[in-house]
Protein backbone atom coordinates (compact mmCIF):
# COMPACT_ATOMS: atom_id res chain seq x y z
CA UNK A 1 67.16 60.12 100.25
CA UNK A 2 67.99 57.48 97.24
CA UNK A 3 68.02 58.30 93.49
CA UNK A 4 64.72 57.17 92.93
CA UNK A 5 63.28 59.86 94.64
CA UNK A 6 65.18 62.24 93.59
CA UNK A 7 64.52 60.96 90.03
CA UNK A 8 60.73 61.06 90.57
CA UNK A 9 60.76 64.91 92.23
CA UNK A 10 62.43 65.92 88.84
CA UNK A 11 60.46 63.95 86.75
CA UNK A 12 57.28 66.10 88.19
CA UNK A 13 59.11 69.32 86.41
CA UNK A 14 56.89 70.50 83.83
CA UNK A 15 57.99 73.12 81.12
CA UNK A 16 55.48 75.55 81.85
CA UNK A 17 57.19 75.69 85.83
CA UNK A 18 60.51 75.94 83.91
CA UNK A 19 59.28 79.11 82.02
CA UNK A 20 57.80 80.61 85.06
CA UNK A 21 60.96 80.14 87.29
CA UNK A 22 62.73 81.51 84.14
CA UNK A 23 60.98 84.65 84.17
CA UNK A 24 61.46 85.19 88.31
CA UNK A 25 65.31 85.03 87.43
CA UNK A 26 65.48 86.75 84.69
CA UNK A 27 63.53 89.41 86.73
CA UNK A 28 66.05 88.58 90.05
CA UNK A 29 69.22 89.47 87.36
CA UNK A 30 67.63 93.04 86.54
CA UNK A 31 66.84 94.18 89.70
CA UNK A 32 70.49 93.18 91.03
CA UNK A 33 71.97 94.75 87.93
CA UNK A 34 70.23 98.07 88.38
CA UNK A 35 70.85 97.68 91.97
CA UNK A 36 74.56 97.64 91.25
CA UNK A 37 74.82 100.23 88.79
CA UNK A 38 71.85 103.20 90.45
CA UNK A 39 73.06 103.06 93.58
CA UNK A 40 76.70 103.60 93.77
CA UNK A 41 76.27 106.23 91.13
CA UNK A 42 73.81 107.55 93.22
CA UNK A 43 76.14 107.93 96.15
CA UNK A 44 78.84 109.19 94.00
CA UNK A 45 76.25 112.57 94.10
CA UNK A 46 76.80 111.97 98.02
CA UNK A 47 79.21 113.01 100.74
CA UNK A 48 79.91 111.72 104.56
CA UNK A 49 77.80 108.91 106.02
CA UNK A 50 74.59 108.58 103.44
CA UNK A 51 77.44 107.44 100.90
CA UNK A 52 78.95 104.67 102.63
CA UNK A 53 75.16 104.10 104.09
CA UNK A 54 74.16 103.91 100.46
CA UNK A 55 76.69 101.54 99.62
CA UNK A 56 76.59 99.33 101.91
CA UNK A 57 73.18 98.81 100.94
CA UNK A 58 74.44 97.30 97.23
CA UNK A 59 75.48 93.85 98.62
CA UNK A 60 72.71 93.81 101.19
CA UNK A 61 70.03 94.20 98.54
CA UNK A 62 71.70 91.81 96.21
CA UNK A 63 72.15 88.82 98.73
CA UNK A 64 67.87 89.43 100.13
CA UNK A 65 67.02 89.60 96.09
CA UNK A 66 68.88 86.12 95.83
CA UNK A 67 67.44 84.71 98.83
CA UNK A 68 63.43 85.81 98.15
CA UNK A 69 64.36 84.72 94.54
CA UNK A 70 65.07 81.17 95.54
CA UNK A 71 62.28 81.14 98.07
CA UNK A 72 59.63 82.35 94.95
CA UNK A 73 61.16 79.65 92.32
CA UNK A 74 61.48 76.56 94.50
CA UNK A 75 57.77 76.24 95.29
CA UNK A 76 57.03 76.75 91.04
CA UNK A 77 59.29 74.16 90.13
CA UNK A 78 58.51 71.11 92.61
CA UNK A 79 56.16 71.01 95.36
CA UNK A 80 56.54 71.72 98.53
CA UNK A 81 56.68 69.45 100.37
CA UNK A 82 59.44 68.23 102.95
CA UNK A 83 60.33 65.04 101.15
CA UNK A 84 60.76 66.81 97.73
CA UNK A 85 62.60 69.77 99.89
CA UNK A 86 65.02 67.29 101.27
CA UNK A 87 65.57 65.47 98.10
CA UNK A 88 66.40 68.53 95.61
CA UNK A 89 68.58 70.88 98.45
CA UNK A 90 70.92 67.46 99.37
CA UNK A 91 70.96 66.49 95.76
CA UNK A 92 72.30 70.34 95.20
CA UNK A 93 74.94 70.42 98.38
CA UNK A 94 76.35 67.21 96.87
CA UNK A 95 76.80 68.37 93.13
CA UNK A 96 77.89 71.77 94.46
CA UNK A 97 79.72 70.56 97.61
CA UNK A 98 82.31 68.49 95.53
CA UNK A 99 82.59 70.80 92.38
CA UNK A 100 83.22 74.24 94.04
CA UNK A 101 84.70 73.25 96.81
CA UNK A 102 87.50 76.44 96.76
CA UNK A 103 84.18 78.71 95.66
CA UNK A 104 81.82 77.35 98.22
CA UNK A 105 84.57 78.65 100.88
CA UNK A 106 84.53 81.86 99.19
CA UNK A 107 80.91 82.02 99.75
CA UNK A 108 80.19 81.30 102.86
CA UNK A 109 83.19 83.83 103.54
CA UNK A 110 81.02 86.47 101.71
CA UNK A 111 78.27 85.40 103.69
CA UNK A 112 80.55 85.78 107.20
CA UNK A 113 81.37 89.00 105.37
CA UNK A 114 77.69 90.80 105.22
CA UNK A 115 77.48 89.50 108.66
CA UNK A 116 80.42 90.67 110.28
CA UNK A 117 81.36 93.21 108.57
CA UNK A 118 85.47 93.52 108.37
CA UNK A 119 84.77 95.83 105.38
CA UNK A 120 81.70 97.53 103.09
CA UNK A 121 81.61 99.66 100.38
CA UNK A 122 83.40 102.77 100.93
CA UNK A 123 85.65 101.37 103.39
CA UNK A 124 89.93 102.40 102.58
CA UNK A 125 91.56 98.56 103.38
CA UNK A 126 94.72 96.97 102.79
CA UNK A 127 94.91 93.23 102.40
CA UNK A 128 98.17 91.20 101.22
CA UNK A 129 100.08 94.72 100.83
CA UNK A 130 97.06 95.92 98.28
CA UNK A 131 95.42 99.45 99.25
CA UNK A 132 92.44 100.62 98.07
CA UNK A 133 88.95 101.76 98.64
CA UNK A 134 86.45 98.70 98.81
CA UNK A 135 84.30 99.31 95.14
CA UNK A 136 82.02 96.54 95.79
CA UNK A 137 81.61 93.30 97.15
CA UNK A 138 80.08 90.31 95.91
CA UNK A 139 79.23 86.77 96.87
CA UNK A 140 83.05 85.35 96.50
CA UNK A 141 85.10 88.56 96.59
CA UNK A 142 85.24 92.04 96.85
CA UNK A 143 86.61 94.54 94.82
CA UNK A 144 89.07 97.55 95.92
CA UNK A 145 90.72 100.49 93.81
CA UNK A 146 94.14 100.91 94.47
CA UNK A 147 94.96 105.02 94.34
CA UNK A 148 96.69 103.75 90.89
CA UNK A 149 93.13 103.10 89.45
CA UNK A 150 94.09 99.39 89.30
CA UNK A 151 90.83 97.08 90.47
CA UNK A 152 92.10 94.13 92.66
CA UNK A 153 89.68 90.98 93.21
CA UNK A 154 90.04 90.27 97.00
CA UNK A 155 88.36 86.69 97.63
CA UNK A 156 86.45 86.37 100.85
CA UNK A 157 88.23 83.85 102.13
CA UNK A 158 91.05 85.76 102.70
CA UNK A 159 89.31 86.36 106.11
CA UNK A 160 90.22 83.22 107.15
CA UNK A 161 94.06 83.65 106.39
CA UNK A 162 95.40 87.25 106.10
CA UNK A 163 95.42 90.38 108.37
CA UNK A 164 92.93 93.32 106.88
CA UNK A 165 93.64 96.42 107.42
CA UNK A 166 90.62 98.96 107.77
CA UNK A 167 91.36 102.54 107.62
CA UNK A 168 87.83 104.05 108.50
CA UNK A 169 85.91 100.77 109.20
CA UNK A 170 82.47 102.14 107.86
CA UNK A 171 83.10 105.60 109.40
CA UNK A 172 83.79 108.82 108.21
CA UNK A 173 87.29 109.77 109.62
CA UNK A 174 90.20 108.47 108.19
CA UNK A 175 93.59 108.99 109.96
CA UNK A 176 96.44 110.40 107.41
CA UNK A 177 99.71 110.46 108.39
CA UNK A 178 102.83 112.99 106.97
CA UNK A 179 106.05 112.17 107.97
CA UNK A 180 109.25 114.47 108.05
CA UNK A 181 112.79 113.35 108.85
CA UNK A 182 115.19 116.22 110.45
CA UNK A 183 118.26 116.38 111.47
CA UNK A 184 118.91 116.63 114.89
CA UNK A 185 119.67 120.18 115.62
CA UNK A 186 116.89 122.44 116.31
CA UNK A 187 114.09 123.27 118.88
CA UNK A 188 111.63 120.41 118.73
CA UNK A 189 108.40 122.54 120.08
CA UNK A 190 109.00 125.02 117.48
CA UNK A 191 108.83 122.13 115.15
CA UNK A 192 105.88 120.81 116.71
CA UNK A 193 103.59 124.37 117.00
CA UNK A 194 104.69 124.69 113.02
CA UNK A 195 103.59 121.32 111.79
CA UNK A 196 100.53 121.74 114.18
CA UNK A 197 99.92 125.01 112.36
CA UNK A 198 100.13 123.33 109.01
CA UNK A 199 97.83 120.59 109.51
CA UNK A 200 95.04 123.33 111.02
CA UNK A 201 95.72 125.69 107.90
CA UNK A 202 95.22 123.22 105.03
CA UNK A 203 92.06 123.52 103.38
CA UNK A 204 91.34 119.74 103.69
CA UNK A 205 91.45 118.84 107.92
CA UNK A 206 88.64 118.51 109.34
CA UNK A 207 89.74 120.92 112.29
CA UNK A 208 87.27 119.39 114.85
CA UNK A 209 89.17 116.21 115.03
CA UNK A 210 92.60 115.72 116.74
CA UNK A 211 95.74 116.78 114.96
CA UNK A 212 98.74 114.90 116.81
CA UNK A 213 102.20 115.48 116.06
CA UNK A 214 104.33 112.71 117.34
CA UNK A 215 108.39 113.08 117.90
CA UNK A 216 110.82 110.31 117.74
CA UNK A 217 114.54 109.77 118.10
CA UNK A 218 116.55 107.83 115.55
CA UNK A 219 119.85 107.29 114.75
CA UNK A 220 119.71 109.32 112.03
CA UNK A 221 118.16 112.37 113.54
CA UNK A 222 114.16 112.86 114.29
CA UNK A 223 111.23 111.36 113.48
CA UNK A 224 108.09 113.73 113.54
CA UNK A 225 104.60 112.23 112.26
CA UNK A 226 102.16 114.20 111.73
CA UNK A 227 98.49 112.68 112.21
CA UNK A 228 95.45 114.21 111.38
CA UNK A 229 91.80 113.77 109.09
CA UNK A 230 90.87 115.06 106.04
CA UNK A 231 87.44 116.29 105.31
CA UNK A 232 87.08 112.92 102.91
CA UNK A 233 88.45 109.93 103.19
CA UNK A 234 88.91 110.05 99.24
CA UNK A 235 90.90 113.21 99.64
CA UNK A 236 93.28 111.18 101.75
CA UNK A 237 96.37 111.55 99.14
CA UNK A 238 95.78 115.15 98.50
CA UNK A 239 96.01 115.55 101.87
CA UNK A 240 99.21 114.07 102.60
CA UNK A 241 100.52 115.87 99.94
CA UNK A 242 99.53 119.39 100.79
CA UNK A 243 100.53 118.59 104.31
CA UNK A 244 104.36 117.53 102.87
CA UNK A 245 104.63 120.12 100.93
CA UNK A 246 103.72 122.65 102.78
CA UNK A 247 105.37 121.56 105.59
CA UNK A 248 108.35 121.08 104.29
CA UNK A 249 108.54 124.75 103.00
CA UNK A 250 107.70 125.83 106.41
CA UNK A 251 111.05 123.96 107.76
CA UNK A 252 113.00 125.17 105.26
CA UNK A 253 112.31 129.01 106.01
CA UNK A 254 112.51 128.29 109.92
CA UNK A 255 116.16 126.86 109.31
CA UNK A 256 115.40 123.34 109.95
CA UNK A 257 116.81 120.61 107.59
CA UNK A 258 115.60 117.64 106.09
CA UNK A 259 117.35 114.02 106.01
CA UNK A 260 116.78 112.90 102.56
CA UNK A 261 116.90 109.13 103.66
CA UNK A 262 117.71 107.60 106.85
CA UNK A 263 121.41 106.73 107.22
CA UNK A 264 122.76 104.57 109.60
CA UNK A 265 125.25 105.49 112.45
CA UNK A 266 128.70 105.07 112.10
C-alpha cells in the first residue's frame, strides 16, 4: 500500500467521525476504570474461589472492552472497506512497530499472558526474587504486593526470560512451610506427632488437606519442615508464624533444643 493511499483514506476523516469515535473512547476509558476499581473491591467482600474468579475477570473485561472498542471506532472513522483496512492497520504496525518496539513485546506478552495463564489476580508469585500477591495485571505488566506493602511492576515479558514461581496457580490452597532446626539428640517421632499436632491445632489449617512433616539430616543436627495450608492464602504469614511459635514452645517443654543457625562441622 503506497502513501497516496494512505493519504487519501485519511483525508476522508471528517470531524464529525472524530467526535463520534471520541465519545466511544471516552465511554471505553469509564467502563475499564470502573471495571478496575468495582470489582476487586467487590471481591475484597469475598472469600475462596468467587474472589480469584472475580478477579480474574478485571483483565479479561478490560482487554474484550478494548477489542469491541476498536471494532465500533474503526468503521466511524474510515470506511470499511479492505483497501482502507489494509492501508490504516499497516500504516499503524509500522509507526508502532518501530517506536515501541520494547512495549510491543510487553504486549503481546500480556496477551500470551490472558491466554496462558502463568498468573491472575489473586495468584501468590515470585519472579526475580520479588514475592507477592498478583494485584492486577495490565496490557504490559502486572502488578504484585510484596507482604511489605511495596507494589512491584512485573513486565510481561519477563515470561520469556525468568522462572515464575506460582504458589496457588489460580487455586485456593497454598502450601506454607515452618521450619525448625534441632539438635540431634532426641526421639524424632515424638518430634514428628508434636509438630503434626501443632499444625492440626492452629486455628488457621485447613485440616482437610495434608499436613506433612518432613525430617532431614544435616551436619548441624535435623532438619524438620513442616508443610501444611492455611484456610487463606492471604493468611499465609500468620500462619507460619503461629505455627513457629507455637511450635517452638512445644519443643522447648518436651526437652528438645533448637540450633539457632546452622554451623558447620568441624
Amino acid at each position: 500500500m503506497d502513501d497516496s493511499s494512505l493519504k487519501q483514506v485519511l483525508s476522508s476523516i471528517t470531524s464529525q467521525a472524530l467526535l463520534e469515535a471520541f465519545g466511544v473512547v471516552v465511554t471505553a476509558i469509564v467502563l475499564i476504570l470502573l471495571a478496575q476499581k468495582l470489582l476487586p473491591r467487590l471481591a475484597a467482600r469475598l472469600s475462596g474461589k468467587p474472589r480469584l474468579y472475580l478477579l480474574a475477570l478485571v483483565p479479561l473485561l478490560r482487554l474484550l472492552i478494548i477489542v469491541v472498542t476498536i471494532i465500533v471506532v474503526v468503521p466511524i472513522i474510515v470506511e470499511p472497506s479492505f483497501q482502507n483496512m489494509v492501508a490504516i492497520f499497516a500504516g499503524l504496525g509500522l509507526v508502532l512497530g518501530f517506536a515501541f518496539k520494547d512495549y510491543a513485546n510487553s504486549l503481546i506478552a500480556g496477551v500470551v499472558t490472558l491466554y496462558e495463564m502463568p498468573y491472575r489476580p489473586g495468584d501468590w508469585i515470585e519472579v526475580d526474587g520479588q514475592y507477592g500477591e498478583v494485584r492486577s495485571i495490565g496490557a504490559r505488566a502486572a502488578e504484585i504486593v510484596t507482604p511489605d506493602d511495596t507494589v512491584v511492576i512485573v513486565p510481561h515479558n519477563l515470561l520469556w526470560s525468568a522462572l515464575i514461581a506460582n504458589g496457588n496457580d489460580g487455586g485456593h490452597n497454598l502450601m506454607c512451610v515452618a521450619e525448625f532446626h534441632l539438635e540431634p539428640h532426641h526421639k524424632v517421632q515424638r518430634v514428628l506427632d508434636l509438630l503434626r499436632d501443632v499444625a492440626f491445632t492452629s486455628p488457621y489449617t485447613k485440616t482437610w488437606l495434608p499436613v506433612v512433616v518432613v525430617v532431614a539430616n544435616e551436619s548441624w543436627g535435623m532438619r524438620y519442615r513442616l508443610k501444611a495450608y492455611p484456610l487463606e492464602p492471604k493468611e499465609q504469614f500468620r500462619f507460619i508464624t503461629d505455627l513457629t511459635a507455637r511450635g517452638t514452645e512445644i519443643l522447648a517443654l518436651e526437652g528438645v533444643r533448637l540450633v539457632s543457625a546452622p554451623v558447620l562441622a568441624r
